[in-house]
C-alpha atoms as a PDB file:
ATOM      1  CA  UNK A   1       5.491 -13.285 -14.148  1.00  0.00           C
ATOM      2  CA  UNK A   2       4.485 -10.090 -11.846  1.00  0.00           C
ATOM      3  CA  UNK A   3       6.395  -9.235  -8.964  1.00  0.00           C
ATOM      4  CA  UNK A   4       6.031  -6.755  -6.177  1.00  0.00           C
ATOM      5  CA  UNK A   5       8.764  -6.327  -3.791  1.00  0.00           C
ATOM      6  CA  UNK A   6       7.651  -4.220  -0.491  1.00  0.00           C
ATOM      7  CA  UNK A   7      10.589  -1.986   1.188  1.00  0.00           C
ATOM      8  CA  UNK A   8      10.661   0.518   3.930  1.00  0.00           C
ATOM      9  CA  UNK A   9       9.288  -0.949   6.538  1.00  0.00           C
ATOM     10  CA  UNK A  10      10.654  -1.297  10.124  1.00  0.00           C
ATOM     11  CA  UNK A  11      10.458   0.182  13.954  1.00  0.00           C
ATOM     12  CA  UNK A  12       9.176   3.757  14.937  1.00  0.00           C
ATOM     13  CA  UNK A  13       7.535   5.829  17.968  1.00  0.00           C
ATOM     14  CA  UNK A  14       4.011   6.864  18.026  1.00  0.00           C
ATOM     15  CA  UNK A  15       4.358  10.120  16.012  1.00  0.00           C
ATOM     16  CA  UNK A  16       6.834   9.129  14.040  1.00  0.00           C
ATOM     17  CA  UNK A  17       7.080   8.713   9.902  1.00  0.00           C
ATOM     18  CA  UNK A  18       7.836   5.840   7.559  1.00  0.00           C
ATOM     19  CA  UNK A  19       7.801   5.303   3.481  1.00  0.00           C
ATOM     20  CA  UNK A  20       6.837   2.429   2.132  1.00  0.00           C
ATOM     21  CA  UNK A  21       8.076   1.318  -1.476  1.00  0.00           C
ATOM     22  CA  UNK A  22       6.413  -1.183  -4.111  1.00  0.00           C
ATOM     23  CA  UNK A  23       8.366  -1.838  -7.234  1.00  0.00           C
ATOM     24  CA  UNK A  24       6.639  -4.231  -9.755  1.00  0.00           C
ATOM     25  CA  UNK A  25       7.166  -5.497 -12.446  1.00  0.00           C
ATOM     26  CA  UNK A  26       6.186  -8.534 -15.249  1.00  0.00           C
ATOM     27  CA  UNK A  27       2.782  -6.624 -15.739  1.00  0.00           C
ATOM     28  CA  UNK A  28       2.519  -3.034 -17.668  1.00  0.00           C
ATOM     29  CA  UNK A  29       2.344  -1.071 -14.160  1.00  0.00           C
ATOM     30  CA  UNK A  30       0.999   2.093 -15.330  1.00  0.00           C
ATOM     31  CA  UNK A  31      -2.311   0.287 -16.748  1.00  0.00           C
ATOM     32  CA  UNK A  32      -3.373  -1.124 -13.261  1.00  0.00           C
ATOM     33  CA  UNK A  33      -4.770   0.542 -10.011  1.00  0.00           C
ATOM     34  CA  UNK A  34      -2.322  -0.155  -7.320  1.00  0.00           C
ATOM     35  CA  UNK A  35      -3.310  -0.802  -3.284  1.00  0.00           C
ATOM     36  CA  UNK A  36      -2.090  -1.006   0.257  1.00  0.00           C
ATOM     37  CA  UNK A  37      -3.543  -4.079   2.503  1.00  0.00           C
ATOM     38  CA  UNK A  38      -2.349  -4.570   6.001  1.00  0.00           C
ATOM     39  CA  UNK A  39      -2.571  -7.075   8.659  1.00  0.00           C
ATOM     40  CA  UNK A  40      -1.958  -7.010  12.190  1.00  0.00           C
ATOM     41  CA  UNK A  41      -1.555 -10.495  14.120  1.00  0.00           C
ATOM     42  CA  UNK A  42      -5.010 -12.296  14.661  1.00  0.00           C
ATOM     43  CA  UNK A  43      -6.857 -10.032  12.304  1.00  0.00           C
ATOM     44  CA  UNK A  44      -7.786 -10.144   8.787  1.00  0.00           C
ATOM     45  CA  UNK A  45      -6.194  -7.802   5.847  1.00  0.00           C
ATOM     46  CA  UNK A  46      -7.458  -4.787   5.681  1.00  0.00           C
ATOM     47  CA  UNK A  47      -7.169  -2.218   2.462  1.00  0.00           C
ATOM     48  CA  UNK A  48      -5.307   1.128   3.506  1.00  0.00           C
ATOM     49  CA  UNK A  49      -5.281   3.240   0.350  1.00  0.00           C
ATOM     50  CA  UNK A  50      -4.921   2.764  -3.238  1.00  0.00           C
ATOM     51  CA  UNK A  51      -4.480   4.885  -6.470  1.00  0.00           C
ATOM     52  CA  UNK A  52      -5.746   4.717  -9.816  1.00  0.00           C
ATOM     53  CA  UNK A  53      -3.990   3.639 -13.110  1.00  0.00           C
ATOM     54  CA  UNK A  54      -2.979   7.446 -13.704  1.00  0.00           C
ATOM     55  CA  UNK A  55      -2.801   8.025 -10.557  1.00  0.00           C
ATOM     56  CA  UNK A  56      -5.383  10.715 -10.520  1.00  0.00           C
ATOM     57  CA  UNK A  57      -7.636   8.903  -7.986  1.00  0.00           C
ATOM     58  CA  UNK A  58      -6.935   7.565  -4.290  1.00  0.00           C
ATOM     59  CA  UNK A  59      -8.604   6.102  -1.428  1.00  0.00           C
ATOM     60  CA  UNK A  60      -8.093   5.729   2.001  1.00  0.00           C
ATOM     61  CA  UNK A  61      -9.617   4.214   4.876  1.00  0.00           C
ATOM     62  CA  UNK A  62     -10.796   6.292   7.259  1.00  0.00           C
ATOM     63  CA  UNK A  63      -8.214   6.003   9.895  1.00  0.00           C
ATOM     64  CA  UNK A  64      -5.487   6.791   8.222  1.00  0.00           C
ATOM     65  CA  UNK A  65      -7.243   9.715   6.146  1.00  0.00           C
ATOM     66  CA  UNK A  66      -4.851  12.974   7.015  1.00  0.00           C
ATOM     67  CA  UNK A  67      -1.948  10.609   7.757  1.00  0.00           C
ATOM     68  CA  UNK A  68      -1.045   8.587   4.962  1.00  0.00           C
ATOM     69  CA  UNK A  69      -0.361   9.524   1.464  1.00  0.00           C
ATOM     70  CA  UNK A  70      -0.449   6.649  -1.688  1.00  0.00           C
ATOM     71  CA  UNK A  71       1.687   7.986  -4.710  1.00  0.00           C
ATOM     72  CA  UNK A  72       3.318   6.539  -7.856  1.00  0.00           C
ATOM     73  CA  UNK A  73       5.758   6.736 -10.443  1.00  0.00           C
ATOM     74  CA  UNK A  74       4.606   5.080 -13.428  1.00  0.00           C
ATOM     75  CA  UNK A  75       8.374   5.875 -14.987  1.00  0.00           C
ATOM     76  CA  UNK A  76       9.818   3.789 -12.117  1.00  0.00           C
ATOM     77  CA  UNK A  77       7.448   0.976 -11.394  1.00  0.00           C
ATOM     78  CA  UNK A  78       6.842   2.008  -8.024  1.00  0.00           C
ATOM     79  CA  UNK A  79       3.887   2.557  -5.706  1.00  0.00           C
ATOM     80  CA  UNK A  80       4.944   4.436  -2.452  1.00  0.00           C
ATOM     81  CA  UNK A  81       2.863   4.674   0.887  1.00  0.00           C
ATOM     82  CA  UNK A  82       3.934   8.138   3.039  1.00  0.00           C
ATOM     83  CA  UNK A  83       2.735   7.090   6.452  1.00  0.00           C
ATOM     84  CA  UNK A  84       2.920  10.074   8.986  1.00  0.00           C
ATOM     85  CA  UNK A  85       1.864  10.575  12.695  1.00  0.00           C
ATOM     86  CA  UNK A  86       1.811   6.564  12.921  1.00  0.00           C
ATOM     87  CA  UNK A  87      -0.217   5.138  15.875  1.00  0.00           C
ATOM     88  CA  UNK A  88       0.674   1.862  17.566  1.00  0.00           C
ATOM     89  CA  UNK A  89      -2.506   0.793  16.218  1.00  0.00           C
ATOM     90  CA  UNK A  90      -0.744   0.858  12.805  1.00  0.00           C
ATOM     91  CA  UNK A  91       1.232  -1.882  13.787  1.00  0.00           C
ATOM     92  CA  UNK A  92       0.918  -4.316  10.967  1.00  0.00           C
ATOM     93  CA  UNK A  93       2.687  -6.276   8.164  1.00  0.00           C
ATOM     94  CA  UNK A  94       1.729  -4.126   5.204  1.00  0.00           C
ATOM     95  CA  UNK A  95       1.182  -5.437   1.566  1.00  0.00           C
ATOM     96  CA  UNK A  96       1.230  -4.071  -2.082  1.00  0.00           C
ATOM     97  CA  UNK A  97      -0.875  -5.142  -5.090  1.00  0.00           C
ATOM     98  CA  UNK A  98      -2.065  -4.966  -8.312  1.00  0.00           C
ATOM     99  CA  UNK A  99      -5.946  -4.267  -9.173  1.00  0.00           C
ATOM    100  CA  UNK A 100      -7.200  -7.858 -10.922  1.00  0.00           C
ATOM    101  CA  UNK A 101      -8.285  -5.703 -14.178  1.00  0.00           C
ATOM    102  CA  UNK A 102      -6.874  -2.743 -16.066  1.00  0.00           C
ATOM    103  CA  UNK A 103      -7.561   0.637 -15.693  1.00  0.00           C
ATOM    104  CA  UNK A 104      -9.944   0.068 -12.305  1.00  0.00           C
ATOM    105  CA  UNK A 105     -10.202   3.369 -10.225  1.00  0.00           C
ATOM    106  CA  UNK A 106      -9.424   2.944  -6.862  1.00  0.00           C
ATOM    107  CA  UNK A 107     -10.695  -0.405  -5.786  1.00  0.00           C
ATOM    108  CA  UNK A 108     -11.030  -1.357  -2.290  1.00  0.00           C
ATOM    109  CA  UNK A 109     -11.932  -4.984  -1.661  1.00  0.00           C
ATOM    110  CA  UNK A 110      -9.423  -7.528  -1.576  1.00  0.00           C
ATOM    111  CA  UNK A 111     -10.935  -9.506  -4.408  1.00  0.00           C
ATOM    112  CA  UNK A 112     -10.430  -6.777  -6.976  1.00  0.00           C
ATOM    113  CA  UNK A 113      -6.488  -7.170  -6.420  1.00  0.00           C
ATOM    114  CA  UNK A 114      -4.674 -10.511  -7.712  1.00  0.00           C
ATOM    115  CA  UNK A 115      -0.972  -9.950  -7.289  1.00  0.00           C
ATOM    116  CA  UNK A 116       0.669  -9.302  -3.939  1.00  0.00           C
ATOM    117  CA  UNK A 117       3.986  -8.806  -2.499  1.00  0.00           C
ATOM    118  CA  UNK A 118       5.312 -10.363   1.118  1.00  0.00           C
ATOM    119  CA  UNK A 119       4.942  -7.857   2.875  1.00  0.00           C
ATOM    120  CA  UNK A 120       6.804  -5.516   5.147  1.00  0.00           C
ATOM    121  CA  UNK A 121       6.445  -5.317   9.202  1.00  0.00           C
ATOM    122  CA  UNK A 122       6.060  -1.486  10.313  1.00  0.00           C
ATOM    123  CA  UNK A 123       6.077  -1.250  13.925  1.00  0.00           C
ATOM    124  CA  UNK A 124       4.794   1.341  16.090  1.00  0.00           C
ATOM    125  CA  UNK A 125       6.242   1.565  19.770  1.00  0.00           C
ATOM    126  CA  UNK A 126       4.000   3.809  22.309  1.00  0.00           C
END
């Protein structure tokens, strides 16, 4: 059974820095693109970044282009999200998960991911 367990979330001022972790596991990690979903209270999830198999590839969105940074270590199981110069408007509950089919690039729609973790609440103060 896959499992991805979210860590490094919490509180922070505007400017500040968090790192989010992902460690999975029940699936051969270092075959599947890996992503970053958020979602702030009355909105819908929205993709942040994610990295290819090898993790030659990323994407962002374009808000958080320059600011956060998707990484992984396929040795460890782990997908990490380097969030700098956070915004209030990065306020969220923030979710890992694995791309639906092996060896995918960077996908970016929700429907391309099938396993996701509970989430983590980062929350920027102004």
């Amino acid at each position: 059974q896959v499992q991805l367990v979210e860590s490094g979330g919490g509180l922070v001022q505007a400017g500040g820095s968090l790192r989010l972790s992902c460690a999975a596991s029940g699936r051969t990690f270092s075959k599947y693109a890996m992503g970053w979903f958020r979602q702030a209270p009355g909105k819908e999830r929205e993709f942040v970044a994610a990295i290819s198999w090898s993790g030659g590839s990323t994407n962002y969105r374009d808000s958080v282009k320059g600011r956060f940074t998707i990484s992984r270590d396929n040795a460890k199981n782990t997908v990490y999200l380097q969030m700098n110069t956070l915004k209030p408007e990065d306020t969220a509950v923030y979710y890992c998960a694995t791309a639906r089919v092996p060896r995918t690039v960077v996908p970016t729609n929700i429907r391309d991911y099938d396993y996701w973790g509970q989430g983590t609440q980062v929350t920027v103060s102004s």
